[in-house]
C-alpha atoms as a PDB file:
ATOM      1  CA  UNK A   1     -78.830   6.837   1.048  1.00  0.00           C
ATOM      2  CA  UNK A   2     -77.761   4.231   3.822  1.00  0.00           C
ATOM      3  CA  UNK A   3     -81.212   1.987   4.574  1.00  0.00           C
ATOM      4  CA  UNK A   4     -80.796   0.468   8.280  1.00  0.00           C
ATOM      5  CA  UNK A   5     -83.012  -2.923   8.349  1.00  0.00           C
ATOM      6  CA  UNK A   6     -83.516  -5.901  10.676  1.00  0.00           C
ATOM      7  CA  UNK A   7     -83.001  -9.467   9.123  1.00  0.00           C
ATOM      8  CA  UNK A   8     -84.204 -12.660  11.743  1.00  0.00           C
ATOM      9  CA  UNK A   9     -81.917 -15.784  11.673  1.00  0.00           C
ATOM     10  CA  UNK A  10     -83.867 -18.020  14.295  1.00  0.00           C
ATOM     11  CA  UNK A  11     -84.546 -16.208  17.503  1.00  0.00           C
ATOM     12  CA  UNK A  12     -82.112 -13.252  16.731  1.00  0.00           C
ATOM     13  CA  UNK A  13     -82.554 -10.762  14.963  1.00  0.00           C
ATOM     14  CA  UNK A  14     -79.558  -8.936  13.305  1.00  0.00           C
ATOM     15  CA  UNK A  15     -78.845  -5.250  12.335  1.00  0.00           C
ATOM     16  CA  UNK A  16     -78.173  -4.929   9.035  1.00  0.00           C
ATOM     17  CA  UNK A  17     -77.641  -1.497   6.523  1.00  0.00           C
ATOM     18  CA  UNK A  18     -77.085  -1.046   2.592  1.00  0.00           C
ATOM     19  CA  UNK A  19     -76.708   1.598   0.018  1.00  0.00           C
ATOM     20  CA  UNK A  20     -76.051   1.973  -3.394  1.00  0.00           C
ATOM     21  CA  UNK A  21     -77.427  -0.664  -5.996  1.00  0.00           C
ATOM     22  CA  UNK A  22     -75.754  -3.474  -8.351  1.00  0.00           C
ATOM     23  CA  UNK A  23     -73.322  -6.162  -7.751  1.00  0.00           C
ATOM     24  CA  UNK A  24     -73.844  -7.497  -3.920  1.00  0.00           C
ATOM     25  CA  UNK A  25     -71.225  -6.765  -1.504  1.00  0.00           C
ATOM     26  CA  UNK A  26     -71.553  -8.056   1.783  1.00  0.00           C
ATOM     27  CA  UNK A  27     -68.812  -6.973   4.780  1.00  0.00           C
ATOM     28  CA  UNK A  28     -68.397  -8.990   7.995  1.00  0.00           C
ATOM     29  CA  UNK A  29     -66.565  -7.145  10.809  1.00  0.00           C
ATOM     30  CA  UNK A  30     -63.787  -8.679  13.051  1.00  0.00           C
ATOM     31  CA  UNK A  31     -64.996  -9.684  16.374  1.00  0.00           C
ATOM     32  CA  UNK A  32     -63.297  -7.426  18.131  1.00  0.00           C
ATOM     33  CA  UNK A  33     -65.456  -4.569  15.718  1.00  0.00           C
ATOM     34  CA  UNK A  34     -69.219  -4.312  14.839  1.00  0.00           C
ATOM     35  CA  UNK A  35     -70.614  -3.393  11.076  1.00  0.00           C
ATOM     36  CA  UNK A  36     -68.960   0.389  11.961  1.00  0.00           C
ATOM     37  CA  UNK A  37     -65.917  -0.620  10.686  1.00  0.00           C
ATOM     38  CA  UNK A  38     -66.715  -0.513   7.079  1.00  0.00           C
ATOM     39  CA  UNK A  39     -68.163   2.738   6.912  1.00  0.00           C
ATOM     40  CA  UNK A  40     -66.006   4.086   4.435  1.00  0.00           C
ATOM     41  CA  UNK A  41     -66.167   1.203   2.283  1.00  0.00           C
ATOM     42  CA  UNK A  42     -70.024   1.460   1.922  1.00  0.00           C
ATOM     43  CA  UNK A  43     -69.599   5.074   1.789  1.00  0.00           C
ATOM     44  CA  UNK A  44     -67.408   4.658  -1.301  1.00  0.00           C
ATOM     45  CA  UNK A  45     -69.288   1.559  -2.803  1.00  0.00           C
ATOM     46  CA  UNK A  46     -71.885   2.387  -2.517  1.00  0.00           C
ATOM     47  CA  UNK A  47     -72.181   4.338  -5.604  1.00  0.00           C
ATOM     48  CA  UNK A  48     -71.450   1.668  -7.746  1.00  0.00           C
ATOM     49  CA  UNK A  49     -72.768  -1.385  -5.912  1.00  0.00           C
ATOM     50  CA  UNK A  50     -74.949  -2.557  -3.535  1.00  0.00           C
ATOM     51  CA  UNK A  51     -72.923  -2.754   0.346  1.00  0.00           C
ATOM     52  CA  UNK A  52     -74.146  -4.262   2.872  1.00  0.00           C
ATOM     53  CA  UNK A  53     -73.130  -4.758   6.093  1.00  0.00           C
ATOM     54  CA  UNK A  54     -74.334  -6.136   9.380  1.00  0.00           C
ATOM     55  CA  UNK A  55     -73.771  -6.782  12.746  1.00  0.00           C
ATOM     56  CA  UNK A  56     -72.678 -10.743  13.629  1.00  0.00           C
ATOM     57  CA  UNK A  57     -74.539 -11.892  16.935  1.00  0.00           C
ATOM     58  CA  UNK A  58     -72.928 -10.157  20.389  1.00  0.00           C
ATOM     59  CA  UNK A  59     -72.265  -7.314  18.025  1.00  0.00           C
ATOM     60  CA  UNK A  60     -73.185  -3.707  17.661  1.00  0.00           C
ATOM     61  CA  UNK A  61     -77.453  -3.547  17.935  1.00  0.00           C
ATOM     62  CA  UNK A  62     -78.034  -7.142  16.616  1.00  0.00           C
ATOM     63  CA  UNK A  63     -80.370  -8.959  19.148  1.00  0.00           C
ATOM     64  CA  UNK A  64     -80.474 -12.430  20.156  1.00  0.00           C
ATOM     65  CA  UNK A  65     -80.637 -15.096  23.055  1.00  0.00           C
ATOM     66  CA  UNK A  66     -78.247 -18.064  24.470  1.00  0.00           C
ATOM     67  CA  UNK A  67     -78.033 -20.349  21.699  1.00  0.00           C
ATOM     68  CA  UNK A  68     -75.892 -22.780  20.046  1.00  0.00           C
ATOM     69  CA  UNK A  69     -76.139 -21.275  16.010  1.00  0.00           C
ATOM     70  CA  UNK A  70     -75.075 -20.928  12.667  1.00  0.00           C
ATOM     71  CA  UNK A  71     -72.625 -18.001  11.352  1.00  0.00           C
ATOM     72  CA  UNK A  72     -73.352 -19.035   7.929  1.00  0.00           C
ATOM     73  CA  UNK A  73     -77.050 -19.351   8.447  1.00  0.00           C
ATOM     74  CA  UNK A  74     -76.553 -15.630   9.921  1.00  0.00           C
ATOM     75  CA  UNK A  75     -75.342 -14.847   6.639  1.00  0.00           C
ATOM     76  CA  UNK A  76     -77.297 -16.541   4.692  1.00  0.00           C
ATOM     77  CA  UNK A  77     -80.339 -14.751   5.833  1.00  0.00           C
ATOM     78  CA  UNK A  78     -78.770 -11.490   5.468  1.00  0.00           C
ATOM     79  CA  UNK A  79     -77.997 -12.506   1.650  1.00  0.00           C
ATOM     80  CA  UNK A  80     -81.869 -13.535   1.395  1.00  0.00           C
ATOM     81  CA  UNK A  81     -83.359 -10.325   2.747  1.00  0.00           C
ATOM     82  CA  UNK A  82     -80.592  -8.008   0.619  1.00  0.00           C
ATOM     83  CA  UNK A  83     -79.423  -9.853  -2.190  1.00  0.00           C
ATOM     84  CA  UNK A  84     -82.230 -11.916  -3.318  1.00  0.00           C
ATOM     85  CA  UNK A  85     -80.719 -15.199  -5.007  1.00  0.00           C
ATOM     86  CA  UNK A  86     -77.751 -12.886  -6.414  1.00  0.00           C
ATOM     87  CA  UNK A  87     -74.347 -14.284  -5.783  1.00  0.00           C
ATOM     88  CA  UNK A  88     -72.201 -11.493  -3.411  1.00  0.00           C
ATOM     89  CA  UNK A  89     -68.324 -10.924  -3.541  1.00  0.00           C
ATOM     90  CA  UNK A  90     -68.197 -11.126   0.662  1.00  0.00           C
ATOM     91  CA  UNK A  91     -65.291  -9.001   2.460  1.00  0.00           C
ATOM     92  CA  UNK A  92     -64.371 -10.639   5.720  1.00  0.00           C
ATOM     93  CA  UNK A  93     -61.958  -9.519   8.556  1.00  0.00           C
ATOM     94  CA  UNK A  94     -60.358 -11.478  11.200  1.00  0.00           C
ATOM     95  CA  UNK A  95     -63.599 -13.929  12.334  1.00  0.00           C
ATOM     96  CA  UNK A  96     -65.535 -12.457   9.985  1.00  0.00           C
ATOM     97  CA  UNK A  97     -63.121 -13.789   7.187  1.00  0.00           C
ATOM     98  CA  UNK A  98     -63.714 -17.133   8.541  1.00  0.00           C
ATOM     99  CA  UNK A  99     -67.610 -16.915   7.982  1.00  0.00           C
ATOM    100  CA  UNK A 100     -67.210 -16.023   4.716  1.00  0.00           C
ATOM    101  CA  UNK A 101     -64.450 -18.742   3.898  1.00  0.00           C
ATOM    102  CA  UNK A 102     -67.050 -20.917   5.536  1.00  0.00           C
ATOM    103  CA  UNK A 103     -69.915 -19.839   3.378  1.00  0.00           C
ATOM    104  CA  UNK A 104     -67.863 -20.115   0.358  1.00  0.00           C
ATOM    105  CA  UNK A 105     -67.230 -23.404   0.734  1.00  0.00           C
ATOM    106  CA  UNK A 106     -70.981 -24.805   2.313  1.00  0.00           C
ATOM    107  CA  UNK A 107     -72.306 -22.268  -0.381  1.00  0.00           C
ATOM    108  CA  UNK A 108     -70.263 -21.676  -3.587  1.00  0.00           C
ATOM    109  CA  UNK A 109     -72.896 -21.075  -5.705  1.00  0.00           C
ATOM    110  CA  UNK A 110     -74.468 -17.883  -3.402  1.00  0.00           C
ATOM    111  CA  UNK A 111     -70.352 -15.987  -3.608  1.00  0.00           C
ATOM    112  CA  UNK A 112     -69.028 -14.660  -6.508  1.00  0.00           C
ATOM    113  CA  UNK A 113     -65.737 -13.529  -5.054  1.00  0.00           C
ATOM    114  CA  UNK A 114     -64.112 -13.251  -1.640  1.00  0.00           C
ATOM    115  CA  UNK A 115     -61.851 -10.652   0.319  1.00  0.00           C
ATOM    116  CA  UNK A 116     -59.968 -12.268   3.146  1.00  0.00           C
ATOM    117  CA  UNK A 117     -58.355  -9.577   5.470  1.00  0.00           C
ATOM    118  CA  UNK A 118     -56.218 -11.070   8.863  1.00  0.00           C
ATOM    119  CA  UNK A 119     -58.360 -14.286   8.363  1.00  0.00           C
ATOM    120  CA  UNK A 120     -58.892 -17.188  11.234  1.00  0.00           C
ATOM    121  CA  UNK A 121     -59.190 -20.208   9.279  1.00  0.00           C
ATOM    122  CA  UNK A 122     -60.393 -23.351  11.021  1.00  0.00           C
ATOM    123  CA  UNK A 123     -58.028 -26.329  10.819  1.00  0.00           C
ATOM    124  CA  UNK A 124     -55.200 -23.942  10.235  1.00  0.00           C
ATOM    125  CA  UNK A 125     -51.958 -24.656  11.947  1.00  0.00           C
ATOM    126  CA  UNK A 126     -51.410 -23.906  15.908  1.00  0.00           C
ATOM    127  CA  UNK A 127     -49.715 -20.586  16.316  1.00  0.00           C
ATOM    128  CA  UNK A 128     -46.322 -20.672  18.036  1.00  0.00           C
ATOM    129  CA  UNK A 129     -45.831 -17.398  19.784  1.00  0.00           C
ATOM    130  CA  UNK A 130     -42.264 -15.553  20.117  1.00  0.00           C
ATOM    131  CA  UNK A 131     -41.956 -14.750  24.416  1.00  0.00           C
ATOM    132  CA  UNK A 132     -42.783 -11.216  23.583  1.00  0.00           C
ATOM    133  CA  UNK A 133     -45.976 -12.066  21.855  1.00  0.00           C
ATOM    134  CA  UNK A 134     -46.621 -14.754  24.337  1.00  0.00           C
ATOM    135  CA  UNK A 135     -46.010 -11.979  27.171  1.00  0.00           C
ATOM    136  CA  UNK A 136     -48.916  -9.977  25.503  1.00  0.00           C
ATOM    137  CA  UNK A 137     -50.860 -12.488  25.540  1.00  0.00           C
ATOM    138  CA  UNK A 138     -50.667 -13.587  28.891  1.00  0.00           C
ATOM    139  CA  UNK A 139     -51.543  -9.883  29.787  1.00  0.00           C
ATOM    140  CA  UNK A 140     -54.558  -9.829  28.445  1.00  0.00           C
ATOM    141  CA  UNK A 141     -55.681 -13.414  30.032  1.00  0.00           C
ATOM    142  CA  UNK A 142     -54.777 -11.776  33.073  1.00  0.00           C
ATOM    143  CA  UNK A 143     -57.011  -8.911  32.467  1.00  0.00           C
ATOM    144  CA  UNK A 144     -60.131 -11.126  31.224  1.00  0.00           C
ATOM    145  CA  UNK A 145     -59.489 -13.294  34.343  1.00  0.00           C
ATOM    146  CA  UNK A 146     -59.816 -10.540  36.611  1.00  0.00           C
ATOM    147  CA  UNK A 147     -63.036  -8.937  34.684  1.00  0.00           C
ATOM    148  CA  UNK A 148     -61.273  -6.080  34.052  1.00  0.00           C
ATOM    149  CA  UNK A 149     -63.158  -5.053  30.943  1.00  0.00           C
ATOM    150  CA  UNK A 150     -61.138  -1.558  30.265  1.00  0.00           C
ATOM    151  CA  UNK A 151     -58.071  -3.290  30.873  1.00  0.00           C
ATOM    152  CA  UNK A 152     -59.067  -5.920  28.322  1.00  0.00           C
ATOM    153  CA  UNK A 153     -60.419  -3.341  26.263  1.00  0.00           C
ATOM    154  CA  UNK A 154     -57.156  -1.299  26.234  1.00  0.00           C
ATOM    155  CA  UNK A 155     -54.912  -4.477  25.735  1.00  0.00           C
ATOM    156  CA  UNK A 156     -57.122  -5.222  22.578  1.00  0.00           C
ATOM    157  CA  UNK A 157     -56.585  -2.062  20.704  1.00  0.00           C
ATOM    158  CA  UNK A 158     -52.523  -2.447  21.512  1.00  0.00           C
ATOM    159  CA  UNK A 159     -52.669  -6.043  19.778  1.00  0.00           C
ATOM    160  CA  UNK A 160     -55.547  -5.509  17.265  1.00  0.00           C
ATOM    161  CA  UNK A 161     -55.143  -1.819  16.277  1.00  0.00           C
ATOM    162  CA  UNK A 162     -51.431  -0.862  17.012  1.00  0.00           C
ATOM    163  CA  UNK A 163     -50.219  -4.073  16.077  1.00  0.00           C
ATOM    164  CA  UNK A 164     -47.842  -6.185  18.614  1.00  0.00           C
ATOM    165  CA  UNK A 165     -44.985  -5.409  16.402  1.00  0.00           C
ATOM    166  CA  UNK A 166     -45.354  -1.402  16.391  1.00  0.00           C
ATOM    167  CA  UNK A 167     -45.440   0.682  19.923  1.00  0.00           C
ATOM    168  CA  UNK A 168     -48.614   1.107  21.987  1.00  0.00           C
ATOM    169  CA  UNK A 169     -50.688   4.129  20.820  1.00  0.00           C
ATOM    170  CA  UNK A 170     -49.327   3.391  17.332  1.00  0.00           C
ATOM    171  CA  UNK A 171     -52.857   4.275  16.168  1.00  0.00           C
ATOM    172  CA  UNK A 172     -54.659   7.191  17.845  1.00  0.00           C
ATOM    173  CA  UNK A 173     -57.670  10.136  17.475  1.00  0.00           C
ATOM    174  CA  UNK A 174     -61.159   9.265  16.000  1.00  0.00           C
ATOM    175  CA  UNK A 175     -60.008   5.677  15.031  1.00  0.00           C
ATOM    176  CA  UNK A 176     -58.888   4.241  18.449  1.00  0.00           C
ATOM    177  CA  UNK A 177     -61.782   5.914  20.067  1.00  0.00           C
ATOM    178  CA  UNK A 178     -64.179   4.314  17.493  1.00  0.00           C
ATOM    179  CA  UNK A 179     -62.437   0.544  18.431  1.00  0.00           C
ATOM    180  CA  UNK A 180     -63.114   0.923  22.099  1.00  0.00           C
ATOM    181  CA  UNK A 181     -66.598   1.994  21.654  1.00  0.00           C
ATOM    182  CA  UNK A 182     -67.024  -0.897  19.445  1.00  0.00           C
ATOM    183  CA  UNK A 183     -64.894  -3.571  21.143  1.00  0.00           C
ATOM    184  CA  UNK A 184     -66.310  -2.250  24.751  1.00  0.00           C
ATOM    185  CA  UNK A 185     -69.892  -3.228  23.754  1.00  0.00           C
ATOM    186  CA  UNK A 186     -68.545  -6.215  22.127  1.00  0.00           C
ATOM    187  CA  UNK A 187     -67.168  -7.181  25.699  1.00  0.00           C
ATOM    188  CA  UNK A 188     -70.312  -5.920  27.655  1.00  0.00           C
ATOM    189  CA  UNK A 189     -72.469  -7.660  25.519  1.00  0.00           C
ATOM    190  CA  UNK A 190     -74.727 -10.505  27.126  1.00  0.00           C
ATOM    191  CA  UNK A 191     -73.245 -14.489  25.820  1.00  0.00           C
ATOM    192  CA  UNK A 192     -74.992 -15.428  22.774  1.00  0.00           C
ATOM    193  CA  UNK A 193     -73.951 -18.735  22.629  1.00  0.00           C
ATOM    194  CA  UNK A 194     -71.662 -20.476  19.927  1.00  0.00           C
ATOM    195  CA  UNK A 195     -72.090 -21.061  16.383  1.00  0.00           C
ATOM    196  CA  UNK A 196     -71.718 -24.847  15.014  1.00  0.00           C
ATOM    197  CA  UNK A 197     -70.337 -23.980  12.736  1.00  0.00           C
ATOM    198  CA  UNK A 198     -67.382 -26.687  11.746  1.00  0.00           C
ATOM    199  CA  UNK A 199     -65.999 -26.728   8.422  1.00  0.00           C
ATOM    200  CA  UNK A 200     -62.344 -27.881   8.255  1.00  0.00           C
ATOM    201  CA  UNK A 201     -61.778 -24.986   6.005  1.00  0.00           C
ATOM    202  CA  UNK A 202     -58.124 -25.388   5.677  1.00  0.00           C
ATOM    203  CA  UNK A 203     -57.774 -28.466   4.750  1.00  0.00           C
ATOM    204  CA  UNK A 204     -60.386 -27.546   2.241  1.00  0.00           C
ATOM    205  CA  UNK A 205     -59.086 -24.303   0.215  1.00  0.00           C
ATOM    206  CA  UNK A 206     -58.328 -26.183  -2.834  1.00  0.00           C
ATOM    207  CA  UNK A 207     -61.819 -26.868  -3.307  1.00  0.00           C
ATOM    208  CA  UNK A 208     -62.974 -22.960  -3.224  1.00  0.00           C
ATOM    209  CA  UNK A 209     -63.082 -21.889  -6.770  1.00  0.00           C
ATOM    210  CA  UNK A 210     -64.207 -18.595  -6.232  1.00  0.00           C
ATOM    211  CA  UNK A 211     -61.125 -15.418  -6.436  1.00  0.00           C
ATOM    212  CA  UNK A 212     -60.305 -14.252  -3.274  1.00  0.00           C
ATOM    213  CA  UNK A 213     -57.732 -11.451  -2.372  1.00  0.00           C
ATOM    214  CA  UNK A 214     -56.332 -12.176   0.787  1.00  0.00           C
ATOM    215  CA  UNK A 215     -54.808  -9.281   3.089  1.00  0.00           C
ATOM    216  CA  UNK A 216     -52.554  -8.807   5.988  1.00  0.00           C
ATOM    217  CA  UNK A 217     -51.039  -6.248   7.734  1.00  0.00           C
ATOM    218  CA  UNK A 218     -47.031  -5.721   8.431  1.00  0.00           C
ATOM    219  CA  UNK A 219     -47.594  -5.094  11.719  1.00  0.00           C
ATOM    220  CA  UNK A 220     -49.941  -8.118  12.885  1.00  0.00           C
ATOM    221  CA  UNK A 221     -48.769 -11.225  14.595  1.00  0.00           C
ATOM    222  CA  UNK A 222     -46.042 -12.879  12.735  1.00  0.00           C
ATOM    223  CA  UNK A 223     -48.443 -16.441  12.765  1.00  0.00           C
ATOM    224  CA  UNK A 224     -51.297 -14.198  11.739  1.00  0.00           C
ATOM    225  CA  UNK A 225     -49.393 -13.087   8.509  1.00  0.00           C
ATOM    226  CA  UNK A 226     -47.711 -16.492   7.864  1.00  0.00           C
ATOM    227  CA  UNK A 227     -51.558 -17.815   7.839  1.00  0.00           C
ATOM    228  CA  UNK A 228     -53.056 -15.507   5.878  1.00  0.00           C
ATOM    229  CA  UNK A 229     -49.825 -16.334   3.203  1.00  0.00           C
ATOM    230  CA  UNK A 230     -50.243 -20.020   3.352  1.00  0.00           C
ATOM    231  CA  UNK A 231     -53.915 -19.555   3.102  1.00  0.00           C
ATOM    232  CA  UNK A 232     -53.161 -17.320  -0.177  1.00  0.00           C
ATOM    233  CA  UNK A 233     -50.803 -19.667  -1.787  1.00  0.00           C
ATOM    234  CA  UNK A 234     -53.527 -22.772  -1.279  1.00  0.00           C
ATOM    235  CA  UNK A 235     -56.499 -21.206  -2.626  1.00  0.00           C
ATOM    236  CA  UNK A 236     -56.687 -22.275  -6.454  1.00  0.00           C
ATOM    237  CA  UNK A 237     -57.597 -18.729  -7.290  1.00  0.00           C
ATOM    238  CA  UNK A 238     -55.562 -17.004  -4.282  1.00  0.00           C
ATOM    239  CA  UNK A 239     -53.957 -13.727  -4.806  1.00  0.00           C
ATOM    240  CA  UNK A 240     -52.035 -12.087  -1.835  1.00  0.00           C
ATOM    241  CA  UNK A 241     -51.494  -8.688  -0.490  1.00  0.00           C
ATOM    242  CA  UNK A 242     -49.752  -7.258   2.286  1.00  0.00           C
ATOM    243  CA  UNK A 243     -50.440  -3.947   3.748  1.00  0.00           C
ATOM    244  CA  UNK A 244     -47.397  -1.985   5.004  1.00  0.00           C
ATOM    245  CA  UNK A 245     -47.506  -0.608   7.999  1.00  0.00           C
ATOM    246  CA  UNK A 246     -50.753  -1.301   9.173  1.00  0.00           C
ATOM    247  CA  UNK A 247     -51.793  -4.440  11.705  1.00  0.00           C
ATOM    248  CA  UNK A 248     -54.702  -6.763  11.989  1.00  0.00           C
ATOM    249  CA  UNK A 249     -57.664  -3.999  10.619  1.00  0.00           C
ATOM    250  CA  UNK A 250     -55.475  -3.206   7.726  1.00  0.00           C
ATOM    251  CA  UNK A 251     -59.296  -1.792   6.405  1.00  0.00           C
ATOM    252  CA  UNK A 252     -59.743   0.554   9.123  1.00  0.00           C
ATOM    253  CA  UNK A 253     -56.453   1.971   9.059  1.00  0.00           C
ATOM    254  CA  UNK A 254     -56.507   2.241   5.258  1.00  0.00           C
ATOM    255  CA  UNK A 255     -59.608   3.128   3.974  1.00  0.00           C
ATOM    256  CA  UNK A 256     -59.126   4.851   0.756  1.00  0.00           C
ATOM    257  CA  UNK A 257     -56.913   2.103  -0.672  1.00  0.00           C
ATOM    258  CA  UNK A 258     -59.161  -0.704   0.354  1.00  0.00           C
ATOM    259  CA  UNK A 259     -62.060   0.370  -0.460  1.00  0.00           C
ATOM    260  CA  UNK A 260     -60.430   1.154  -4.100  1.00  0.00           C
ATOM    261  CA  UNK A 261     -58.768  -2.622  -3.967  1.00  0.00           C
ATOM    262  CA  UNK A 262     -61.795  -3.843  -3.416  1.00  0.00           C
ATOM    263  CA  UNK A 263     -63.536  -1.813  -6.557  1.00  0.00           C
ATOM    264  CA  UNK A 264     -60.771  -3.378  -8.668  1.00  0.00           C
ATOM    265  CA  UNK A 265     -61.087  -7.022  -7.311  1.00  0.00           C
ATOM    266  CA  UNK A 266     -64.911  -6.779  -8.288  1.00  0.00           C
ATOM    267  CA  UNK A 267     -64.115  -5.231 -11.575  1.00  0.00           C
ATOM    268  CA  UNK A 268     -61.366  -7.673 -12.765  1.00  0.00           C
ATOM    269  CA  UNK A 269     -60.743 -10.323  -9.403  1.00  0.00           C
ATOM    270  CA  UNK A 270     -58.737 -12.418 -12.165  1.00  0.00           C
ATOM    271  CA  UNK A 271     -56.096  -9.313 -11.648  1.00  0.00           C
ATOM    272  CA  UNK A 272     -56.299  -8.386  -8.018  1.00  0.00           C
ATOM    273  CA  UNK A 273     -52.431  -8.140  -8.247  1.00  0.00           C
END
């Protein structure tokens, strides 16, 4: 049975849930997603560990004020209120990747293992955009210039879900109508303020010891999937993965097989390959 808590970090106070009992796995959503997007992971976890995910700040029903912050602190206090001093194999999407890369380095001794999925990695090299993708991309400043908040919405599944490299509507049904109900409260949410975070994480991989399966989609940005590879290839213990035909929530679009890889990584993370 899912338990649905409240964890305070400073003045907010963020929405966490967990089932299941054993090894601590914690999931951080993409910031274009709230803690909804690992339901099927914690569904099928769950049985065999403890899952736990929550919503980061401007996020699903996590709570909080203007304030500068610290992502890691975030999730630091959600590891104190659900894992006790346990160290937890964290599963990380997009910005929530670079949270956990983050943690892993300010923290090594709280992670046990790490799942990188489409990760943003601080210091990483600039991304140089084909015209096409820079075409997108000026579409959707357009749209976030103007307020437009559907528009932006709608651009935002074409990039993030579909993938700039397949057609628009790739991905369609239940699944795009659960990103724009997440992503639209993401974008009608009130500011929170910015973390402080600032680790120069990539400059820093060969200094995290613990495994870590890192995971892209075919279909993401080409400078999204060169990253995650480079970011693979650094990490001492680094093992890489691409996901055919799927974009940058590879997770969401594949449930059953990630939520499998990730039973595997736990169980042997020396083999993730």
């Amino acid at each position: 049975m899912h338990s649905v808590f409240d964890v305070m970090s400073g003045q907010a106070v963020l929405a966490a849930q967990a089932v299941g009992d054993g090894i601590p796995v914690v999931f951080l959503h993409a910031a274009v997603c709230d803690r909804r997007m690992w339901r099927a992971q914690l569904d099928g976890l769950g049985a065999g560990y403890r899952a736990i995910a929550y919503d980061r700040r401007g996020a699903g029903d996590t709570r909080a004020e203007p304030a500068t912050h610290s992502a890691v602190a975030d999730l630091i206090a959600v590891l104190d209120a659900a894992t006790g001093d346990a160290p937890a194999v964290l599963v990380g999407c997009s910005q929530g990747a670079r949270v956990a890369l983050d943690a892993a380095l300010m923290h090594p001794a709280r992670v046990r293992g790490l799942v990188l999925i489409s990760p943003t990695v601080a210091g990483a090299p600039e991304a140089d955009l084909a015209p096409a993708m820079q075409a997108l991309m000026q579409s959707l400043k357009a749209a976030e210039a103007a307020g437009d908040i559907d528009r932006v919405n709608a651009l935002k599944a074409r990039l993030f879900l579909d993938g700039p490299l397949a057609a628009e509507g790739r991905v369609g049904g239940v699944l795009r109508e659960q990103f724009l109900d997440m992503n639209g409260r993401v974008l009608r949410a009130a500011p929170v303020g910015v973390s402080a975070d600032a680790v120069p994480a990539f400059d820093r991989l060969s200094e995290c010891q613990a495994p870590t399966l890192v995971a892209w989609g075919s279909l993401d940005f080409p400078h999204i999937q060169e990253r995650a590879r480079l970011v693979a290839a650094r990490l001492p213990h680094g093992t890489p993965w691409e996901v055919a035909g799927a974009a940058h929530l590879p997770s969401l679009e594949r449930p059953a097989d990630f939520t499998a890889r990730i039973a595997a990584f736990i169980r042997r993370p020396d083999g993730a390959a």
